[in-house]
N, C-alpha and C. Protein backbone atom coordinates (compact mmCIF):
# COMPACT_ATOMS: atom_id res chain seq x y z
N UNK A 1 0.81 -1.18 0.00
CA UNK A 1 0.00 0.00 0.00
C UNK A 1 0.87 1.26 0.00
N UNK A 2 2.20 1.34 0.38
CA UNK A 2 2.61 2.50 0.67
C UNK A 2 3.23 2.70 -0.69
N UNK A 3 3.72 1.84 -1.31
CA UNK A 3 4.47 1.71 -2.77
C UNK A 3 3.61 2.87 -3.55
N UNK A 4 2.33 2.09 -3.05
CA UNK A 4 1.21 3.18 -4.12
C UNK A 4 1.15 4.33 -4.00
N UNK A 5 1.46 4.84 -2.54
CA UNK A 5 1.51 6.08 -2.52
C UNK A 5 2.76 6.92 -2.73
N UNK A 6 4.23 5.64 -3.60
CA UNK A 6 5.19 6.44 -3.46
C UNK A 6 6.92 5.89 -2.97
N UNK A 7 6.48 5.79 -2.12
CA UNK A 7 7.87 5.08 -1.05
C UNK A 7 8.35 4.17 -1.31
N UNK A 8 9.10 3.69 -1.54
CA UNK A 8 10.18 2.56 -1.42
C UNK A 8 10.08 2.27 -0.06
N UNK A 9 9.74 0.76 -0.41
CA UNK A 9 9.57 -0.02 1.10
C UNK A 9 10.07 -0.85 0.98
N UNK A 10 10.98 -1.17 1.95
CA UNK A 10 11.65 -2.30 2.73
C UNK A 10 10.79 -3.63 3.81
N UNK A 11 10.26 -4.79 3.79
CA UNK A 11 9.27 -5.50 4.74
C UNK A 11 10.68 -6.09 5.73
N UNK A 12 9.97 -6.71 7.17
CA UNK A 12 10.72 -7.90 7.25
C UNK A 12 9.80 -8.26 8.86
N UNK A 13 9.37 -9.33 8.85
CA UNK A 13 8.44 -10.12 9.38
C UNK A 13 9.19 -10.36 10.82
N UNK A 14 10.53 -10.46 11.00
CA UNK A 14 11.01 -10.40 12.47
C UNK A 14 11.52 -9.23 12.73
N UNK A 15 11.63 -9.05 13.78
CA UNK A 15 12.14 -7.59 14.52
C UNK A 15 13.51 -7.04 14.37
N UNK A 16 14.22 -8.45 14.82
CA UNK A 16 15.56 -8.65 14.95
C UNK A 16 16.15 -8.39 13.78
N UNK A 17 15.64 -8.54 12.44
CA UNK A 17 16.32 -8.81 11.37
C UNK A 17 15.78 -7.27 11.02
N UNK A 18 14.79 -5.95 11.14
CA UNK A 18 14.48 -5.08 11.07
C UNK A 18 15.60 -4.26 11.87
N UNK A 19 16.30 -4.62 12.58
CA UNK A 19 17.43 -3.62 13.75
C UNK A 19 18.47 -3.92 13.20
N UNK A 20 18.80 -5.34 12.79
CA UNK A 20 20.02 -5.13 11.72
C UNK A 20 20.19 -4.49 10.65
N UNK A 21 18.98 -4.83 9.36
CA UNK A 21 18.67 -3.65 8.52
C UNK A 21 18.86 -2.31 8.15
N UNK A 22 18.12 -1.94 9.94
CA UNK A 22 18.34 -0.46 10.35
C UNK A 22 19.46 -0.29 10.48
N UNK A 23 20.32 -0.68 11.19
CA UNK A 23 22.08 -0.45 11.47
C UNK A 23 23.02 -0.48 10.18
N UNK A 24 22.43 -1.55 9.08
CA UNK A 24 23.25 -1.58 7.95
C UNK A 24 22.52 -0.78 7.07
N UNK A 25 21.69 0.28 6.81
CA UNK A 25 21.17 0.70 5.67
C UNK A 25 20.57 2.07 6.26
N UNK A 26 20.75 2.84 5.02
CA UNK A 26 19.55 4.22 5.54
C UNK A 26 18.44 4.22 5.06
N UNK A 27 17.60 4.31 6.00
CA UNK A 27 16.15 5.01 5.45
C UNK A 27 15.79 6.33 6.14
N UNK A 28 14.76 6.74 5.35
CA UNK A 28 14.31 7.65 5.63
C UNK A 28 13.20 7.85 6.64
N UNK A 29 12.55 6.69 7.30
CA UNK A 29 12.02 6.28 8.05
C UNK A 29 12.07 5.23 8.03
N UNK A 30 11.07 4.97 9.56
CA UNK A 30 10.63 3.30 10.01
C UNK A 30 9.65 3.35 10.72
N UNK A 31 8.62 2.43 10.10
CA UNK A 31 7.29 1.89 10.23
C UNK A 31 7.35 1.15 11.27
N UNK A 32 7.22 0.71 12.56
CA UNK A 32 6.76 -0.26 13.48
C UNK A 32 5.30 -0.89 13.37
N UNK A 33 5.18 -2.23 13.57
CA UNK A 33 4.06 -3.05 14.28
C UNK A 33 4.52 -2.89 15.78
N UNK A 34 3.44 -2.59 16.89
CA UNK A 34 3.75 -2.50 17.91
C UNK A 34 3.84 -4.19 18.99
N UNK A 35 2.35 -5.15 17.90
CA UNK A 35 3.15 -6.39 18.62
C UNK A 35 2.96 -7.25 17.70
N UNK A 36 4.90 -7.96 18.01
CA UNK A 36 5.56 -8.51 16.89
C UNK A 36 5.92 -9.61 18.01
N UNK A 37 6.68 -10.30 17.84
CA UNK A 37 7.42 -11.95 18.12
C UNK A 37 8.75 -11.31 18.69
N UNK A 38 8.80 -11.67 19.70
CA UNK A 38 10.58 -11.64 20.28
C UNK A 38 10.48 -10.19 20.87
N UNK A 39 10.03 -9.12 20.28
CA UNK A 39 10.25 -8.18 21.17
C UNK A 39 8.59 -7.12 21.08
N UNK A 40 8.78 -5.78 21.69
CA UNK A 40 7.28 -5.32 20.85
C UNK A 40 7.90 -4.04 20.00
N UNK A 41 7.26 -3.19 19.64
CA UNK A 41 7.56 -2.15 19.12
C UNK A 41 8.37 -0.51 19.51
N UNK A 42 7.65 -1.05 21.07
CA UNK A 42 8.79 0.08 21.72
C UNK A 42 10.04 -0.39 21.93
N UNK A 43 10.21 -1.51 22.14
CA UNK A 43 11.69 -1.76 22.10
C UNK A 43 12.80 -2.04 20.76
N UNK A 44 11.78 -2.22 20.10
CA UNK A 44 12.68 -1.88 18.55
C UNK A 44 12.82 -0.43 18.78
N UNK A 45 11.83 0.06 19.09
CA UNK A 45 12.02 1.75 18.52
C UNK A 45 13.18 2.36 19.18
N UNK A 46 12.86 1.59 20.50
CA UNK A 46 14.72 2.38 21.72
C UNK A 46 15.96 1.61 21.33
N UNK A 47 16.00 0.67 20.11
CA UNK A 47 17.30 0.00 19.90
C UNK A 47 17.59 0.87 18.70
N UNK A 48 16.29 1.31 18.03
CA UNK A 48 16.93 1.43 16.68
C UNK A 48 17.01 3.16 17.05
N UNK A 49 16.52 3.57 17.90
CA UNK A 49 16.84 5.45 18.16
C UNK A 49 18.38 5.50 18.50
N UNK A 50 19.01 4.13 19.67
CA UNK A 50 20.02 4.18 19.97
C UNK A 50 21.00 4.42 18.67
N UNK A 51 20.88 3.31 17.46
CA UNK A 51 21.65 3.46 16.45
C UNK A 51 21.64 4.22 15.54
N UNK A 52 20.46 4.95 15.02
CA UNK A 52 20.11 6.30 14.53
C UNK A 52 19.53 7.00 14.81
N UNK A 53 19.71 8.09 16.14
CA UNK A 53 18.83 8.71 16.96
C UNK A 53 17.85 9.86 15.40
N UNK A 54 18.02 10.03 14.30
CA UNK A 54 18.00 11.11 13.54
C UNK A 54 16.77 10.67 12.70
N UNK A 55 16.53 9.45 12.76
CA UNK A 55 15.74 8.73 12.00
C UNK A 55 14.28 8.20 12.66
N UNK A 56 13.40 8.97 11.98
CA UNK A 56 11.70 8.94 12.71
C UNK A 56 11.59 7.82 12.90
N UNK A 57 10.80 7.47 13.48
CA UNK A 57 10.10 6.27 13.50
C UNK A 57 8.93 5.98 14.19
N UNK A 58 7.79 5.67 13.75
CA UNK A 58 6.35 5.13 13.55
C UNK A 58 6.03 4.07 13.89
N UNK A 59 5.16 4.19 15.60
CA UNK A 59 4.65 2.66 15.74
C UNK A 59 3.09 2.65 14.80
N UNK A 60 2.89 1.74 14.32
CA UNK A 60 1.46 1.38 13.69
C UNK A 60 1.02 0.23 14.65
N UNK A 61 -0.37 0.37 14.75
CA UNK A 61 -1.04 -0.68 15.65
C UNK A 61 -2.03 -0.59 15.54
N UNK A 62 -2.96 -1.83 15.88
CA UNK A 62 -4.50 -2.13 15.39
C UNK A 62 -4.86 -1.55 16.96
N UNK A 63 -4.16 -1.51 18.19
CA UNK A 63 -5.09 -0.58 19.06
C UNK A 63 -5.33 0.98 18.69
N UNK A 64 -6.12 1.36 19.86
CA UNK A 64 -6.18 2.65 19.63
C UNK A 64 -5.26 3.45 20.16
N UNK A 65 -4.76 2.97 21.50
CA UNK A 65 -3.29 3.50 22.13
C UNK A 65 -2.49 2.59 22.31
N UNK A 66 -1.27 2.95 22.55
CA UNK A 66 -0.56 1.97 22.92
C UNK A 66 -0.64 1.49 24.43
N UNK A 67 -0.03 0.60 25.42
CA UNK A 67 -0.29 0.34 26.50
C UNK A 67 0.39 1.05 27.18
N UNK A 68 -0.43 2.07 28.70
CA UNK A 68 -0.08 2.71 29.68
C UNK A 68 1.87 2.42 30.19
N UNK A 69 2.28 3.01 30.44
CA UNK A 69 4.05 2.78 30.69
C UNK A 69 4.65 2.91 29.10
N UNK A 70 4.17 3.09 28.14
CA UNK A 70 5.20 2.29 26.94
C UNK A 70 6.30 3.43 26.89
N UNK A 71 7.38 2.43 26.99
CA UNK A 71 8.18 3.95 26.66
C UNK A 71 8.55 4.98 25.61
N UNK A 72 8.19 6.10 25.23
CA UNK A 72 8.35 6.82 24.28
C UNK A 72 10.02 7.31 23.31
N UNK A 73 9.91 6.24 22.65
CA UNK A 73 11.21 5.92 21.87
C UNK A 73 10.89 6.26 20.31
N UNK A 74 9.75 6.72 19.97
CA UNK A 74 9.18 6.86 19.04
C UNK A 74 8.66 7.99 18.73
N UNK A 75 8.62 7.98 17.05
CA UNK A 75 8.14 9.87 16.96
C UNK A 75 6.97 10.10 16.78
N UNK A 76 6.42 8.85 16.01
CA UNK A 76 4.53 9.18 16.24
C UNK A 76 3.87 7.53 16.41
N UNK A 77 2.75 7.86 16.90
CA UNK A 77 1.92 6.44 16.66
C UNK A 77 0.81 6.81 16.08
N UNK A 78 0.48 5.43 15.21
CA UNK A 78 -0.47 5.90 14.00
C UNK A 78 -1.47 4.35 14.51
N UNK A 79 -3.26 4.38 14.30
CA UNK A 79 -3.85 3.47 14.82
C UNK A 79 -3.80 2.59 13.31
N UNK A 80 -3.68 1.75 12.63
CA UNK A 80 -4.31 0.75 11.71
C UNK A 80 -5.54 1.21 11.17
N UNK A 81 -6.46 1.46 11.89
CA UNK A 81 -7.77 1.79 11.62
C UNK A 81 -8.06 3.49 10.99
N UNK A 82 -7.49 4.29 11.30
CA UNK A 82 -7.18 5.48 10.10
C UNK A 82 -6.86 5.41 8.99
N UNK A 83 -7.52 6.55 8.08
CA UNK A 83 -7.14 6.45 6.69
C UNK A 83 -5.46 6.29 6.38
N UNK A 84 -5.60 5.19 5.18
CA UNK A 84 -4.28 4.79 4.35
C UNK A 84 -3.74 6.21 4.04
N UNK A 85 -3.99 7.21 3.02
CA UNK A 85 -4.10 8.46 3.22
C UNK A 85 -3.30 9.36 4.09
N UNK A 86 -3.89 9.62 5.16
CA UNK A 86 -3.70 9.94 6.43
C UNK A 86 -2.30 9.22 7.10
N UNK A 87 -2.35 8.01 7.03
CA UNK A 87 -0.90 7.36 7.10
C UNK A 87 0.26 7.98 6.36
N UNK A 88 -0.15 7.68 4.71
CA UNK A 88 0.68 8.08 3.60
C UNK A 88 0.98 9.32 4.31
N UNK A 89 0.29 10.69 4.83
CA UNK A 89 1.02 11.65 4.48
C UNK A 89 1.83 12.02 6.05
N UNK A 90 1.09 11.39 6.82
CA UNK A 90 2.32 11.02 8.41
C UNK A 90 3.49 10.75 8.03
N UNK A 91 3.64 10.01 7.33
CA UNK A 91 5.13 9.39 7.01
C UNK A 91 5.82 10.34 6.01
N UNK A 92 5.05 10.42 4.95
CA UNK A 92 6.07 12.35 4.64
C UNK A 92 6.17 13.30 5.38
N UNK A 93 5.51 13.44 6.33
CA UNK A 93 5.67 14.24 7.39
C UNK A 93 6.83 13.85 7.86
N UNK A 94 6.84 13.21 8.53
CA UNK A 94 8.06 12.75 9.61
C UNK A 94 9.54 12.60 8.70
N UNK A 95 9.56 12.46 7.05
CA UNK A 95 10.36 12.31 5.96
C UNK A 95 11.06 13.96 6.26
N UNK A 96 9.98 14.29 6.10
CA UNK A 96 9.96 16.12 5.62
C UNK A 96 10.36 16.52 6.86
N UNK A 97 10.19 16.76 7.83
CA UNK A 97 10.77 17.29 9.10
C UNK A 97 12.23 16.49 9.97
N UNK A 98 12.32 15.42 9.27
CA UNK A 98 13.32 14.94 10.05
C UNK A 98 14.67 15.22 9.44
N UNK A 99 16.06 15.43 10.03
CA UNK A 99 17.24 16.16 9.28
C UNK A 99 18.06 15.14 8.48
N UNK A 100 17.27 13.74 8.48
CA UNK A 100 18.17 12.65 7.38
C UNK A 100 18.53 12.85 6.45
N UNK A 101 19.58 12.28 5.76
CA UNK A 101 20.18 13.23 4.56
C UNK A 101 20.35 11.21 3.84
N UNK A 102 20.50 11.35 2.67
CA UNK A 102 21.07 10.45 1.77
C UNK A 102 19.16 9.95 0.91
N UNK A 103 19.30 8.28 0.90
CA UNK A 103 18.60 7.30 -0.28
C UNK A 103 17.50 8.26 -0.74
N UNK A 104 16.81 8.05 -1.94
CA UNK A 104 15.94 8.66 -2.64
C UNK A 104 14.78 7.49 -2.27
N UNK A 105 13.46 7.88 -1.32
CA UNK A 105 12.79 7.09 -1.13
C UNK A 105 11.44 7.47 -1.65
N UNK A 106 11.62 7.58 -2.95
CA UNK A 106 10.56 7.77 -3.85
C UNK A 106 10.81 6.11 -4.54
N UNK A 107 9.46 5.79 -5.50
CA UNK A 107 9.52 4.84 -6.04
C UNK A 107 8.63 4.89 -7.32
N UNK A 108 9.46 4.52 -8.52
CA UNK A 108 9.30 4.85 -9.82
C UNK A 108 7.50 5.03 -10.17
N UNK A 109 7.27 5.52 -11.08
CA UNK A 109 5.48 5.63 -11.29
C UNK A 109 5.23 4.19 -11.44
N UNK A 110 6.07 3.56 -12.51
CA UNK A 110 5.48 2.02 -12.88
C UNK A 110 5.44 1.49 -11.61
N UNK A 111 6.24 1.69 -11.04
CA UNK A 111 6.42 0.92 -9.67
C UNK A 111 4.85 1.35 -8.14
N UNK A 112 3.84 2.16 -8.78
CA UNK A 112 3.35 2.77 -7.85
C UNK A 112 2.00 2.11 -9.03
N UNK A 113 2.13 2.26 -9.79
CA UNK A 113 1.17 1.56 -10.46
C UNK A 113 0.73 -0.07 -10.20
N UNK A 114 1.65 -0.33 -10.18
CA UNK A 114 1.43 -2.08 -9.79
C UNK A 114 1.16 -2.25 -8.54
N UNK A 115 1.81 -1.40 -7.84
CA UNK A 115 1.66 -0.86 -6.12
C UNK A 115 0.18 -1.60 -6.24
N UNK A 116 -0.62 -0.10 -6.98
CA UNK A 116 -1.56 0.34 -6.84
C UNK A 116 -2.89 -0.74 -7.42
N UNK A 117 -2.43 -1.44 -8.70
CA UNK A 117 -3.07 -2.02 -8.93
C UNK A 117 -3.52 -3.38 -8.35
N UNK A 118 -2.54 -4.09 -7.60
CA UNK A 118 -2.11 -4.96 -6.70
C UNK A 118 -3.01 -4.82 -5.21
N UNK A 119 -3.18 -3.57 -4.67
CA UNK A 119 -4.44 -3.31 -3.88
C UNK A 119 -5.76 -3.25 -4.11
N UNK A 120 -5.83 -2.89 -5.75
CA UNK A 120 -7.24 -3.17 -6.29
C UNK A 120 -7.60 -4.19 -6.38
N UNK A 121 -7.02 -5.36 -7.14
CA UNK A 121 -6.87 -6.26 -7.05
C UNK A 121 -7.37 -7.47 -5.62
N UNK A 122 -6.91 -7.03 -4.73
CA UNK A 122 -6.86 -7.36 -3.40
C UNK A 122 -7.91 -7.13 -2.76
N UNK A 123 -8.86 -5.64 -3.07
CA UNK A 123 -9.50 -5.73 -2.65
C UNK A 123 -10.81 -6.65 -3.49
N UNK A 124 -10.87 -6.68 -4.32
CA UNK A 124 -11.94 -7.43 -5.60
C UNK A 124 -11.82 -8.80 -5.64
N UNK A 125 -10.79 -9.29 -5.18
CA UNK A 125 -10.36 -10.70 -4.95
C UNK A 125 -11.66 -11.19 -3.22
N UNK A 126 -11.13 -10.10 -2.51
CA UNK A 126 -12.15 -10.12 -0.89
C UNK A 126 -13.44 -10.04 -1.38
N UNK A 127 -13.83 -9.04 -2.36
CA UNK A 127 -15.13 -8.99 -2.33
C UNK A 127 -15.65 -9.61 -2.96
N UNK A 128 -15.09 -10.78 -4.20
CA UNK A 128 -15.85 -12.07 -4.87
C UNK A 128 -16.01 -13.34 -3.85
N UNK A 129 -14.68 -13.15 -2.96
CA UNK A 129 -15.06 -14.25 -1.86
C UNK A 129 -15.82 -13.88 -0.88
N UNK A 130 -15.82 -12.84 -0.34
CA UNK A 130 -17.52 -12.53 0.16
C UNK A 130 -18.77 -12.76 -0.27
N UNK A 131 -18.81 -12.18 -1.90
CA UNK A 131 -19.88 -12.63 -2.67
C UNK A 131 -20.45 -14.47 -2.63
N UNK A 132 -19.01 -15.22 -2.71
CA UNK A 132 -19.18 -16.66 -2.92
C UNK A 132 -19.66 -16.81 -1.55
N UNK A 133 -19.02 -16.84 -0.67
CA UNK A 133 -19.41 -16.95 0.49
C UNK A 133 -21.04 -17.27 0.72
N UNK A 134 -21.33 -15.70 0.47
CA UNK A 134 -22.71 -15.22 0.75
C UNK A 134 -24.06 -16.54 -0.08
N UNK A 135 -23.01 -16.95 -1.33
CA UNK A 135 -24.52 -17.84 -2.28
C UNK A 135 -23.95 -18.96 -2.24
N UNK A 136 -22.93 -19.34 -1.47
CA UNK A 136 -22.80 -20.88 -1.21
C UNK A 136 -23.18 -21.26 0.38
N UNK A 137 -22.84 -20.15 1.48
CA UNK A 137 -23.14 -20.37 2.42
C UNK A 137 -24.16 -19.70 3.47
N UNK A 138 -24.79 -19.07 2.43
CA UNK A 138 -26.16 -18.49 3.26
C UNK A 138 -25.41 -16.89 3.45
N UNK A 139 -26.32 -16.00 4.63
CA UNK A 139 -25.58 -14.54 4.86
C UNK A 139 -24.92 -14.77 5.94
N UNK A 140 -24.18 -14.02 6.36
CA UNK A 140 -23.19 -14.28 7.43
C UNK A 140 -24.02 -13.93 8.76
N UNK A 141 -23.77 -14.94 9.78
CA UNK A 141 -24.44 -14.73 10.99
C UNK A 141 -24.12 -13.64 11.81
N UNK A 142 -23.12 -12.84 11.67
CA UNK A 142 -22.26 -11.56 12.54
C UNK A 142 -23.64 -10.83 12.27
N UNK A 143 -23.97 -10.18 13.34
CA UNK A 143 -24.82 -9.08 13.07
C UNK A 143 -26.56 -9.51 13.46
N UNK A 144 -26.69 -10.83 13.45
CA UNK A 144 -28.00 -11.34 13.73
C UNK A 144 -27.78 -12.57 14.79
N UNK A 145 -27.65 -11.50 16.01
CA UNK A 145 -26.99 -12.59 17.29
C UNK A 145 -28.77 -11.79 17.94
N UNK A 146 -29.21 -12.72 18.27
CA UNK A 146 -30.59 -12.60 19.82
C UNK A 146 -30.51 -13.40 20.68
N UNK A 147 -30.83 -12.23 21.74
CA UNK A 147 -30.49 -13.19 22.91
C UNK A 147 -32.29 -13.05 23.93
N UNK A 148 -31.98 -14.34 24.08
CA UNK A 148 -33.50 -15.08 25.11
C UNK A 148 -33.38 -14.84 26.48
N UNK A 149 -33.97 -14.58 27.17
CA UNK A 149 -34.44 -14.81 28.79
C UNK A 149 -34.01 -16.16 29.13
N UNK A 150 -33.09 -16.65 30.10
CA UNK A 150 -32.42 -17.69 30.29
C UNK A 150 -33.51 -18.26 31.79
């Protein structure tokens, strides 16, 4: 999703291998999941401030806050549930205000196109299997829960 809006993105599914990354490479930011495997997100964020204090970094999380104590090692937190949008332009924000200097973390048009088309895609793929869903297995029960006098 972010391709589409632009950025050159880097993934990596463990933490550990995200702090090495960070230590061997520049970016212009970093995206956090706040809970990941092996460690959570504030503590990536205070390993990787240690090694590039200069370099933003963004917890993302499906809560709405993070948990009471967390320590603030981080430059913004963004909920999951806000606009993609709204994300996209947090993270130029934090691009744009922060004093990092070097990689060009733009990403070619073709490259934002497929981004882009690849989410369309994704989403039309969900909504035929919803559709199937719906005429092979009746409507979905979420939403038509009653409850009786016990």
């Amino acid at each position: 999703m972010l391709e589409a809006f632009g950025f050159k993105v880097i993934t990596t599914p463990d933490p550990r291998q995200g702090l090495r990354l960070h230590a061997a490479q520049h970016f212009d930011a970093v995206v956090l999941d706040f809970q990941m495997p092996h460690m959570d997100g504030a503590e990536l964020a205070k390993s990787m401030k240690v090694t590039r204090p200069r370099v933003p970094v963004m917890i993302l999380s499906g809560m709405i806050d993070l948990p009471e104590g967390t320590p603030h090692y981080y430059d913004r937190f963004y909920c999951k549930s806000d606009s993609a949008i709204k994300l996209a332009q947090e993270i130029q924000h934090l691009i744009g205000s922060s004093d990092t200097t070097g990689g060009n973390g733009r990403v070619s048009f073709s490259r934002r196109v497929t981004a882009t088309a690849g989410i369309l895609l994704g989403f039309a793929t969900q909504g035929l299997s919803d559709a199937r869903h719906r005429i092979f297995h009746g409507p979905s029960l979420a939403g038509s829960i009653s409850a009786a006098p016990v």
